[in-house]
Protein backbone atom coordinates (compact mmCIF):
# COMPACT_ATOMS: atom_id res chain seq x y z
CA UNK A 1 90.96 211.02 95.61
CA UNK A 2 87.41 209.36 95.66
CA UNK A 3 88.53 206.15 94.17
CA UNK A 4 91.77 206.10 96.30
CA UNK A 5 89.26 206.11 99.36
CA UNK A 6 87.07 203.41 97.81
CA UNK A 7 90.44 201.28 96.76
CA UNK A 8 91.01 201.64 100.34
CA UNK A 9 87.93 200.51 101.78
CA UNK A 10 87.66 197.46 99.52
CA UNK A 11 91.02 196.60 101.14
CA UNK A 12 90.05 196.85 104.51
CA UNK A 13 86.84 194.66 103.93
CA UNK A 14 87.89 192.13 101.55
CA UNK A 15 87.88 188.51 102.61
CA UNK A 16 91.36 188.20 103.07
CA UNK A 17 93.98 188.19 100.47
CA UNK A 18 96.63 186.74 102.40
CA UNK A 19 97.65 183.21 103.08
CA UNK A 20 94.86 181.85 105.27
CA UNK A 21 92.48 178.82 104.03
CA UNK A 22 89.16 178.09 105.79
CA UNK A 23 85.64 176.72 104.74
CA UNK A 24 83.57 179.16 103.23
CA UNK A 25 79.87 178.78 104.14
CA UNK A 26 79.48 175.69 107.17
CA UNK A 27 76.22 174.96 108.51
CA UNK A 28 75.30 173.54 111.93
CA UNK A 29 72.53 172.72 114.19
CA UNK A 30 71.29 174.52 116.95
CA UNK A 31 73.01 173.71 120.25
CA UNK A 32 75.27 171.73 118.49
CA UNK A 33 79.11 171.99 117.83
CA UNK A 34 81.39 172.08 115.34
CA UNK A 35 85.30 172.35 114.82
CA UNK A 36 86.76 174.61 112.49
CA UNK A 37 89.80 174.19 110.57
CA UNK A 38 92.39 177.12 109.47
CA UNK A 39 95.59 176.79 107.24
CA UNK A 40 98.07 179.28 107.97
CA UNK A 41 101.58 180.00 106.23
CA UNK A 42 104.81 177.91 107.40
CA UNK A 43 106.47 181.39 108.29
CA UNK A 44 103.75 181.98 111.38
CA UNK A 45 103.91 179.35 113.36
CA UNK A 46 105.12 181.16 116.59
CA UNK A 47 102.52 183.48 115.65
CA UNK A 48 98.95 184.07 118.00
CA UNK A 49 95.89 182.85 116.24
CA UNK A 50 92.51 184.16 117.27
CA UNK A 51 88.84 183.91 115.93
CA UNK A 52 86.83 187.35 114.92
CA UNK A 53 83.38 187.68 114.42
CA UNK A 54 81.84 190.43 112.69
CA UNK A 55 80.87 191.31 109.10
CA UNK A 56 83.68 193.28 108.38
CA UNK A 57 87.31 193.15 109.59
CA UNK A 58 88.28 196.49 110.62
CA UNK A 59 84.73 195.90 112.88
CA UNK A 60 85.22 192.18 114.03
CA UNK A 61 85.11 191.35 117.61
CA UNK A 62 87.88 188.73 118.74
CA UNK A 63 85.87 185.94 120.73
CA UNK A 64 88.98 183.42 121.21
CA UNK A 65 92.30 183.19 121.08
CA UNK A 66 95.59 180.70 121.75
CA UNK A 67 96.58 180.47 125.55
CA UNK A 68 93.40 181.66 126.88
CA UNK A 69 90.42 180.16 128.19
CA UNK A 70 86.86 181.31 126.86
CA UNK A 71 83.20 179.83 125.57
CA UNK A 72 84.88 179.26 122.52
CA UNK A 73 88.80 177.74 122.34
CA UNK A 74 91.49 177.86 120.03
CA UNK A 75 94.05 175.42 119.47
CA UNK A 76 97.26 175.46 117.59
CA UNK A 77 98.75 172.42 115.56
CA UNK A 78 102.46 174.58 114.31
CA UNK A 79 103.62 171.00 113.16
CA UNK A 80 100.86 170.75 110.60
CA UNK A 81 100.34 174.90 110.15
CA UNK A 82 96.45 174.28 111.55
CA UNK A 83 94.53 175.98 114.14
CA UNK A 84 91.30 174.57 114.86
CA UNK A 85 88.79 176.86 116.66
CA UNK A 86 85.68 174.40 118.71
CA UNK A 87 82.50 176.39 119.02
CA UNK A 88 80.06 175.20 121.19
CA UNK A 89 76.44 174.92 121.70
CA UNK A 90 75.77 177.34 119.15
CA UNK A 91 72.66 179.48 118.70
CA UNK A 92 70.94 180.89 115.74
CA UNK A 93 72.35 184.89 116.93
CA UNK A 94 75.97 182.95 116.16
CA UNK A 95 75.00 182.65 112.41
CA UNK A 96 77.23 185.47 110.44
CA UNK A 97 80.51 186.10 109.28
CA UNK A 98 83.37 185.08 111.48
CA UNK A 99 87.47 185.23 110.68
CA UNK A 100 90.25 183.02 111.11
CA UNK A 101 93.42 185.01 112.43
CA UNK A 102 97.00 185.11 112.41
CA UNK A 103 98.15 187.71 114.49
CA UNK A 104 101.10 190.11 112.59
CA UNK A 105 100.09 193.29 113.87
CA UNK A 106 102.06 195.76 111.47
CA UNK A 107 100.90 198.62 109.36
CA UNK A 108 102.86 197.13 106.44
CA UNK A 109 102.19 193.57 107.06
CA UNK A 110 98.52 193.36 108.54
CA UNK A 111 97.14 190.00 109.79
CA UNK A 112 96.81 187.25 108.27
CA UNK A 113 93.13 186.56 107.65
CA UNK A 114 90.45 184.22 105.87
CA UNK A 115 86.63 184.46 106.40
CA UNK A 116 84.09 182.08 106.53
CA UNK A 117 79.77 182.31 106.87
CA UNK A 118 78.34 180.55 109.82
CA UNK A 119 74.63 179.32 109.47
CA UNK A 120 73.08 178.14 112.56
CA UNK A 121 69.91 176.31 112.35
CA UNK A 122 67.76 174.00 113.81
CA UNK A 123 67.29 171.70 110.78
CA UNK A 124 70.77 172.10 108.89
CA UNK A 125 70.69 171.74 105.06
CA UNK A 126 73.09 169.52 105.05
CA UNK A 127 74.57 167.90 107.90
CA UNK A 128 76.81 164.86 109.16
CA UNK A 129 76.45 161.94 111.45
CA UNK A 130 79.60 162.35 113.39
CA UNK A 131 82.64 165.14 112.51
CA UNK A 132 85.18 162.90 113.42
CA UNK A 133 86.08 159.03 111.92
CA UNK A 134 88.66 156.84 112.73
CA UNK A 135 90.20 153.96 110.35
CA UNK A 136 92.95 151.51 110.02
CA UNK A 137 95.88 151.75 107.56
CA UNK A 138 95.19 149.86 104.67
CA UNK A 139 91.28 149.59 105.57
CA UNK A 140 88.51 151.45 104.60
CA UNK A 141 85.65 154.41 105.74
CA UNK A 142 83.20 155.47 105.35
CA UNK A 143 81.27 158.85 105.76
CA UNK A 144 77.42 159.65 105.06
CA UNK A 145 76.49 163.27 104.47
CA UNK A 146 72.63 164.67 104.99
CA UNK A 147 70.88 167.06 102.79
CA UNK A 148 67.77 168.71 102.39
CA UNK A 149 65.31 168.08 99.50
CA UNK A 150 66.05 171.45 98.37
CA UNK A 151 69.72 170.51 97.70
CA UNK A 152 68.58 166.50 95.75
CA UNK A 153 70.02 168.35 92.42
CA UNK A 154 72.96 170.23 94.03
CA UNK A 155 76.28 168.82 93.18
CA UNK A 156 77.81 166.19 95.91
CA UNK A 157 81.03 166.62 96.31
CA UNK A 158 84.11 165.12 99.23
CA UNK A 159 86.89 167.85 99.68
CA UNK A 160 90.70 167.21 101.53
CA UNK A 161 91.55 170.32 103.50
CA UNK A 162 95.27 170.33 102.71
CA UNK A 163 95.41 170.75 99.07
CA UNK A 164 91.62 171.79 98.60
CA UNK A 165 91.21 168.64 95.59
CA UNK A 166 87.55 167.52 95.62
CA UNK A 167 86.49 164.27 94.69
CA UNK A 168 83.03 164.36 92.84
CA UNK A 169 80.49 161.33 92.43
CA UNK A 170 81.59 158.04 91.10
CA UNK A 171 84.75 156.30 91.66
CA UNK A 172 88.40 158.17 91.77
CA UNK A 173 91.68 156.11 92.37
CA UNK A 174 94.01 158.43 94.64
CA UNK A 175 96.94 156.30 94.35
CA UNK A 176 98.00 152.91 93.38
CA UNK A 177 95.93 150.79 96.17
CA UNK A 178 93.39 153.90 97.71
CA UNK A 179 90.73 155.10 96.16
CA UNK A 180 87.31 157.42 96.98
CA UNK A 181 83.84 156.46 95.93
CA UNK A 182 80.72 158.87 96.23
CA UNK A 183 77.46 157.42 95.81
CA UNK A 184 74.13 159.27 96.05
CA UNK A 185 70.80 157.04 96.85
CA UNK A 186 68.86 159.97 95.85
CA UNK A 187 66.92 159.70 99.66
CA UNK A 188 68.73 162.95 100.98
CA UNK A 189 71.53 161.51 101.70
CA UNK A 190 74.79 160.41 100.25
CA UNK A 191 77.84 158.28 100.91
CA UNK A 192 81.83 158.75 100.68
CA UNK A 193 83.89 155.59 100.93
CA UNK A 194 87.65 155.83 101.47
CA UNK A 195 89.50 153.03 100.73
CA UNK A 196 93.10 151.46 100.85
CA UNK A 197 93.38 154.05 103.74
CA UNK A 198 97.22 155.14 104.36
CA UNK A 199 98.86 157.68 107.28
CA UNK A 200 98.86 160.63 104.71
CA UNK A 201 94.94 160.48 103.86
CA UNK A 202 94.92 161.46 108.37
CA UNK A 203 93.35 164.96 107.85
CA UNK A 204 90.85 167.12 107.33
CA UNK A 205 88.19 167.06 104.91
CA UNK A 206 84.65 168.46 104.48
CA UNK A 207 81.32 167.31 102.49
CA UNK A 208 79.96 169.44 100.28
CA UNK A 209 76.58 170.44 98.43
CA UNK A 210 75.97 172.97 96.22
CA UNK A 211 78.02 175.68 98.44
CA UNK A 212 77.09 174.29 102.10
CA UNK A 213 80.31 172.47 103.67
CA UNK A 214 80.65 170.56 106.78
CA UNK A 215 83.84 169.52 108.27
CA UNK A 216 84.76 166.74 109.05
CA UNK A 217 88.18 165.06 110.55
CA UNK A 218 89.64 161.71 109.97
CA UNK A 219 92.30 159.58 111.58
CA UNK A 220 94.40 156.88 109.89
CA UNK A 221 96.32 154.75 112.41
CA UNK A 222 98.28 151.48 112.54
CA UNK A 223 96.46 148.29 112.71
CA UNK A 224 98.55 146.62 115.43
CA UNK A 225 97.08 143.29 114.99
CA UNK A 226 98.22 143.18 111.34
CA UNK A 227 101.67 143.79 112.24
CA UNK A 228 101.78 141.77 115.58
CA UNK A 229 104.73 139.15 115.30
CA UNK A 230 104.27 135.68 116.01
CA UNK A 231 106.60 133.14 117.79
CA UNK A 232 108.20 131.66 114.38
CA UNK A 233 108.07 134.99 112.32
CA UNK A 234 109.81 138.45 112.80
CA UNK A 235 107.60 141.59 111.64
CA UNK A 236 108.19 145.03 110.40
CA UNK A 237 106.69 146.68 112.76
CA UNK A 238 107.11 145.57 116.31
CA UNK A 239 104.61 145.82 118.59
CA UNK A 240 104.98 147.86 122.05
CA UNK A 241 104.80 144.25 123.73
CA UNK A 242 107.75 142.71 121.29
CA UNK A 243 109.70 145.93 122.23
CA UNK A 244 109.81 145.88 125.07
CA UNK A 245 110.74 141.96 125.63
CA UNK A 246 113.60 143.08 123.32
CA UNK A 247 114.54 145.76 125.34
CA UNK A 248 115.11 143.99 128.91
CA UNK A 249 116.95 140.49 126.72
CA UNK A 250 119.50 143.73 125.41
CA UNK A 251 119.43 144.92 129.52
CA UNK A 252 119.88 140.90 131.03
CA UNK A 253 122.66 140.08 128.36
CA UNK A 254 124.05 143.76 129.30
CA UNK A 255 124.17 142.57 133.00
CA UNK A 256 125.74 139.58 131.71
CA UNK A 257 128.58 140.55 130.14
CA UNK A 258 129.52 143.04 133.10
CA UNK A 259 128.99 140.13 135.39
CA UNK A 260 131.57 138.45 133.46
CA UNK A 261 133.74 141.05 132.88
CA UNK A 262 133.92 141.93 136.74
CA UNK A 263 134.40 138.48 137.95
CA UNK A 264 136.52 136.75 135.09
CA UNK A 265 139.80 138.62 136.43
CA UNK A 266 139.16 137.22 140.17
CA UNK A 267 138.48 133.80 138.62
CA UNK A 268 141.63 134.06 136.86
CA UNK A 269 143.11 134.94 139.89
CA UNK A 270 141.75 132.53 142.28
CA UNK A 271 142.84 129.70 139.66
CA UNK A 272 146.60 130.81 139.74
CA UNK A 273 146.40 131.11 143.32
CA UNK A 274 145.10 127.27 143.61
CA UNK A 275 147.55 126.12 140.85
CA UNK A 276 150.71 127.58 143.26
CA UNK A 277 149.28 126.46 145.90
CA UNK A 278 149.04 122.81 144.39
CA UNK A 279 152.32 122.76 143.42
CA UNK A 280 154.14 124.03 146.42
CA UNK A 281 152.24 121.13 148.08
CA UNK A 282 153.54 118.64 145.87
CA UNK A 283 157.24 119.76 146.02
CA UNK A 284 157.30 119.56 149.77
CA UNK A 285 155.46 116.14 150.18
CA UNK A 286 158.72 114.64 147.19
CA UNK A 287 161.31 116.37 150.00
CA UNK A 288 159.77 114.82 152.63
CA UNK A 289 159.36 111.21 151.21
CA UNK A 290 163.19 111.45 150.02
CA UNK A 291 164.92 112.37 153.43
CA UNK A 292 166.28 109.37 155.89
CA UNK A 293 164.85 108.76 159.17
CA UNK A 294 166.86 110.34 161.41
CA UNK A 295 164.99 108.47 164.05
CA UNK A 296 165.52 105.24 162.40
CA UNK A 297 169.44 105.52 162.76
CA UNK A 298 169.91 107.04 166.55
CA UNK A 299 166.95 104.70 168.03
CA UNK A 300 168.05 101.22 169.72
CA UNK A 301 171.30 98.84 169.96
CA UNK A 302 173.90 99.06 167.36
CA UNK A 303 174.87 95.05 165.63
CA UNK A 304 177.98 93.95 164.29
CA UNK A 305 178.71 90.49 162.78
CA UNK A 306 182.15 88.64 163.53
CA UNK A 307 183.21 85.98 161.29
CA UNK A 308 185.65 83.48 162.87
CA UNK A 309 187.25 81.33 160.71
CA UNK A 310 188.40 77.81 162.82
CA UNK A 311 190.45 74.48 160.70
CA UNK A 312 188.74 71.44 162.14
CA UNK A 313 190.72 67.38 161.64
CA UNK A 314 188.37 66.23 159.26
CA UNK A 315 187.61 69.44 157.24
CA UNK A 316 187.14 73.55 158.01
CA UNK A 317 184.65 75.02 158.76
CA UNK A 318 183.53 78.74 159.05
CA UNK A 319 181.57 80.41 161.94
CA UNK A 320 179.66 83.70 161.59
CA UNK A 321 178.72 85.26 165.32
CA UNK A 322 176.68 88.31 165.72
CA UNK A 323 177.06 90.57 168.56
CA UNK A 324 175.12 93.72 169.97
């Protein structure tokens, strides 16, 4: 019975044994902020997602969850199965254990759960510049993570969310034209450089030392410029501008053809109508030029010519009279 009830227990306060991924042990600065990623399972998306604090689960206190508005806020992503939760201007009481949440809510099927230790203070063992880095695909970033003397021996290491592979110092190729590069200058600090950048590397990631872990987020997009057409050459990838200008030639040469289509039937039309109209013209001006002049032959004195025929002495002689 006794080590039923401990069994018990040890399931009610483990970590989580489900499908949730977080960080495990993030440090930030006092009155600073941070954003904290959490990987749930494909089959919760419609799920609610909150954000627990407390050392132990069955104990936890929810501070924020999806929908609703509070000091801290929750945000789901169901496309990429991520919920990030912000928390903001942080104090030192906030250090402690806190739990990303899938809501479930069965006695067979509990929540879905991961944990993760908060430290809050005012000068962070390690610690970046900014949490969030932008790039261009096919370019290059870079990302320089702080540490305390303490941590000069600790390993260095650059860590993708997603699939949890960390890249340790020294070069590693990714894939055929990417690659990451750590370097350490041994003066607290050291430096990841990302390059060959593509849309798939978009993501989360976190530096690490020794066990400390800071996230941080980076976007890949689209260098328009590189993919802008010119006048003589086509592209790829069209820009916004070249789509549209293709868009209203497809609308004008759309207006076009119904233009024609409307008004080639009355043109037709209008030409047969002239072509009749031509010839009907014609035929009556041939019957007119072709009829006598009635005028001609009932207008003034009607002539006759009399031929008298007289024998003379010396030798005849014809005479030709004309009367009216």
């Amino acid at each position: 019975m006794a080590h039923r009830l401990i069994l018990f227990g040890f399931l009610l306060c483990t970590r989580g044994t489900l499908s949730m991924k977080t960080l495990n042990h993030v440090t930030v600065r006092t009155g600073g902020n941070v954003t904290i990623p959490c990987l749930y399972d494909d089959q919760y998306k419609l799920n609610q997602k909150y954000w627990c604090e407390g050392h132990l689960w069955t104990l936890c206190q929810i501070k924020a969850h999806t929908n609703k508005t509070a000091k801290w806020q929750v945000t789901d992503y169901p496309a990429k199965n991520i919920f990030t939760v912000q928390l903001n201007n942080l104090s030192a009481s906030d250090s402690g254990y806190h739990w990303c949440a899938v809501e479930i809510g069965t006695h067979a099927n509990p929540d879905d759960k991961e944990s993760l230790y908060l430290t809050v203070k005012t000068d962070p063992d390690v610690s970046v510049v900014s949490s969030s880095v932008t790039g261009l695909e096919g370019g290059n970033i870079s990302v320089q993570c702080f540490y305390s003397f303490g941590y000069k021996t600790a390993h260095k290491r650059w860590c993708r969310f997603k699939d949890k592979i960390c890249y340790k110092e020294g070069r590693t190729n990714t894939s055929q034209n990417s690659s990451v590069q750590i370097s350490d200058d041994g003066r607290e600090s050291f430096t990841v450089l990302m390059t060959g950048l593509t849309e798939s590397d978009s993501g989360w990631y976190w530096c690490s030392v020794g066990d400390l872990e800071v996230p941080v987020q980076l976007f890949v997009q689209w260098d328009t410029e590189k993919y802008r057409t010119s006048d003589n050459a086509g592209s790829a990838f069209p820009t916004c501008e070249n789509d549209q200008t293709a868009r209203h030639d497809t609308e004008d040469r759309n207006g076009i053809l119904l233009l024609l289509w409307i008004a080639g039937p009355l043109l037709l039309l209008l030409m047969v109508v002239l072509l009749t109209w031509r010839i009907k013209r014609k035929h009556n001006g041939a019957l007119v030029t072709q009829a006598p002049d009635a005028t001609s032959m009932t207008e003034g004195p009607l002539c006759y010519d009399t031929v008298v025929f007289k024998k003379g002495k010396d030798h005849d002689q014809d005479q030709i009279s004309t009367s009216c």
